[in-house]
Protein backbone atom coordinates (compact mmCIF):
# COMPACT_ATOMS: atom_id res chain seq x y z
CA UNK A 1 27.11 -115.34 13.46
CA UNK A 2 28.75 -118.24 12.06
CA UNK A 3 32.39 -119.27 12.22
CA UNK A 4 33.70 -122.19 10.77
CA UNK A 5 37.36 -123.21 10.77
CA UNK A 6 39.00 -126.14 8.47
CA UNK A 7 42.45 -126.74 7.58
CA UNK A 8 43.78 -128.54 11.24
CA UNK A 9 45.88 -132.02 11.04
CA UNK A 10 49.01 -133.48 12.06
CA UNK A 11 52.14 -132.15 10.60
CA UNK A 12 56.03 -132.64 11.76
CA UNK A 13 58.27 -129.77 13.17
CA UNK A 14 59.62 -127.36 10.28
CA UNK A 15 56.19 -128.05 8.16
CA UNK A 16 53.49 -125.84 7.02
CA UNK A 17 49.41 -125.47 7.31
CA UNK A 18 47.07 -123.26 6.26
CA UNK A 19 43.77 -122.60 8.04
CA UNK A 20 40.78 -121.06 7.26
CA UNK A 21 37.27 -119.85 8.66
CA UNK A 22 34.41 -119.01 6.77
CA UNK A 23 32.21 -116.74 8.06
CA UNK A 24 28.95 -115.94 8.05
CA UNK A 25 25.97 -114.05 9.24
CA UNK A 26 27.23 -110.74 9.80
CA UNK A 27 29.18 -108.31 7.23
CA UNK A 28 32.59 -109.94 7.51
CA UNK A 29 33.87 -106.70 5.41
CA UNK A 30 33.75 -105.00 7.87
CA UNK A 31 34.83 -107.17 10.73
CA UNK A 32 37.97 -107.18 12.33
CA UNK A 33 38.95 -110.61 12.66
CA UNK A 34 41.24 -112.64 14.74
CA UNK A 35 42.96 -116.13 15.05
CA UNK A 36 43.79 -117.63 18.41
CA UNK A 37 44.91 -121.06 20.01
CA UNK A 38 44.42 -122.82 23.21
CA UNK A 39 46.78 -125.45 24.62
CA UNK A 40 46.59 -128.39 26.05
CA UNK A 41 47.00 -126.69 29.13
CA UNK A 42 44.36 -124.70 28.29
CA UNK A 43 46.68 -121.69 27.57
CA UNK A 44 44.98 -119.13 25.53
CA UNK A 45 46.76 -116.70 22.90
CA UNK A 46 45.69 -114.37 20.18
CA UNK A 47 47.79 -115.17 17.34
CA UNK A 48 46.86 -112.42 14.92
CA UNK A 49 44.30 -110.02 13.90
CA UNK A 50 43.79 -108.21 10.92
CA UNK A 51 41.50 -105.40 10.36
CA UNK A 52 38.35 -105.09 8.33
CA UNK A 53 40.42 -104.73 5.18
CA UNK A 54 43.68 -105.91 5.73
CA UNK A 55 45.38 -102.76 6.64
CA UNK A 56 46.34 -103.41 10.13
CA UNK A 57 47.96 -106.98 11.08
CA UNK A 58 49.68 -108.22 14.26
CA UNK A 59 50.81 -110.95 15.52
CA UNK A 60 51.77 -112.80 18.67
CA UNK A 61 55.47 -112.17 19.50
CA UNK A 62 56.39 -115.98 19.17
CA UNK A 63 54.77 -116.43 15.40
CA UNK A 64 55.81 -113.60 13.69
CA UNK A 65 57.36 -113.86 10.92
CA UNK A 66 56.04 -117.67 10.17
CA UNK A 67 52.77 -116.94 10.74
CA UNK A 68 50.57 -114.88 7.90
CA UNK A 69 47.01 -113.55 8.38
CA UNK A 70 45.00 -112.43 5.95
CA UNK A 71 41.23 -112.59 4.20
CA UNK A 72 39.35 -112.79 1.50
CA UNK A 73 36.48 -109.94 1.88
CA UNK A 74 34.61 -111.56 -1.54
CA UNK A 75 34.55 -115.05 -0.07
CA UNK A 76 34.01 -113.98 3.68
CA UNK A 77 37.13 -116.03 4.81
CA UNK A 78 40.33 -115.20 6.70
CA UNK A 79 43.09 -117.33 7.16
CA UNK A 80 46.05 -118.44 8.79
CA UNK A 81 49.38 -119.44 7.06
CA UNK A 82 51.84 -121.11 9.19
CA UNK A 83 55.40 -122.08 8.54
CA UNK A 84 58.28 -123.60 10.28
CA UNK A 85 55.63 -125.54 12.58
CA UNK A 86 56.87 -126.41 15.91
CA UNK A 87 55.71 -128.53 18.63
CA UNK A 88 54.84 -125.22 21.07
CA UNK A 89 52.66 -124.73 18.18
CA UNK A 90 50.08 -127.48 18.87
CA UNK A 91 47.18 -126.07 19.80
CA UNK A 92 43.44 -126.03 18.84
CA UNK A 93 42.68 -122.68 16.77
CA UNK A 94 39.56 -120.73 17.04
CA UNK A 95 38.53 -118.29 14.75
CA UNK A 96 36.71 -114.74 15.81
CA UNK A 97 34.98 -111.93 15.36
CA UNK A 98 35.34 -109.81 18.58
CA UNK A 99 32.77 -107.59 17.50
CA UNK A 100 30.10 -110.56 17.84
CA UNK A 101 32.19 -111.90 20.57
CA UNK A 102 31.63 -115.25 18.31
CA UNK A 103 34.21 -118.11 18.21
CA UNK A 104 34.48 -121.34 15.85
CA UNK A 105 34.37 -124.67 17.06
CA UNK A 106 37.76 -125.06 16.46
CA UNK A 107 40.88 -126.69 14.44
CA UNK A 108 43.43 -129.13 15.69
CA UNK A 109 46.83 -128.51 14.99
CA UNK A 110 49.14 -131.24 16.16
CA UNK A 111 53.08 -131.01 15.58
CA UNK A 112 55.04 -133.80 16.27
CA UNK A 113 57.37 -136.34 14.78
């Protein structure tokens, strides 16, 4: 299992990013998949999940509604949409598959003026 995320950066408050993992190794179609962040404090949150085919999404209580998950089953990728970026939103954002209980290395999101 291989999960690979791209998309981190810098960004100021009120901005947007998109992230995305591709995955590989295992039938993503059929994978529930997740996105989650750890502080600097080494805080750890799912953000969002969505199910094998998109059916079922949720989404951490403090990014809903400015967050969006979702995936591309023919190009084994899910990704993360985020929108009005605050600081409490820095984090670095791992991937998953919790069926594989496989994580990506990881994206840096930094928001700051």
């Amino acid at each position: 299992v291989q999960l690979v995320e791209s998309g981190g950066g810098l960004v100021q408050p009120g901005g947007s990013l998109t992230l995305s993992c591709a995955a590989s190794g295992f039938t993503f179609s059929k994978s529930l998949m997740t996105w989650s962040r750890q502080t600097s404090e080494n805080e750890r949150d799912l953000v969002a999940l969505i199910s094998s085919n998109g059916d079922y999404i949720n989404y951490l209580d403090s990014v809903r509604g400015r967050f969006t998950i979702s995936r591309d089953n023919a190009k084994n990728t899910v990704y993360l949409q985020m929108n009005k970026l605050t600081p409490e939103d820095t984090a670095v954002y791992f991937c998953g598959a919790p069926a594989f209980s496989s994580w990506g290395q990881g994206t840096k999101v930094t928001v700051s003026s």
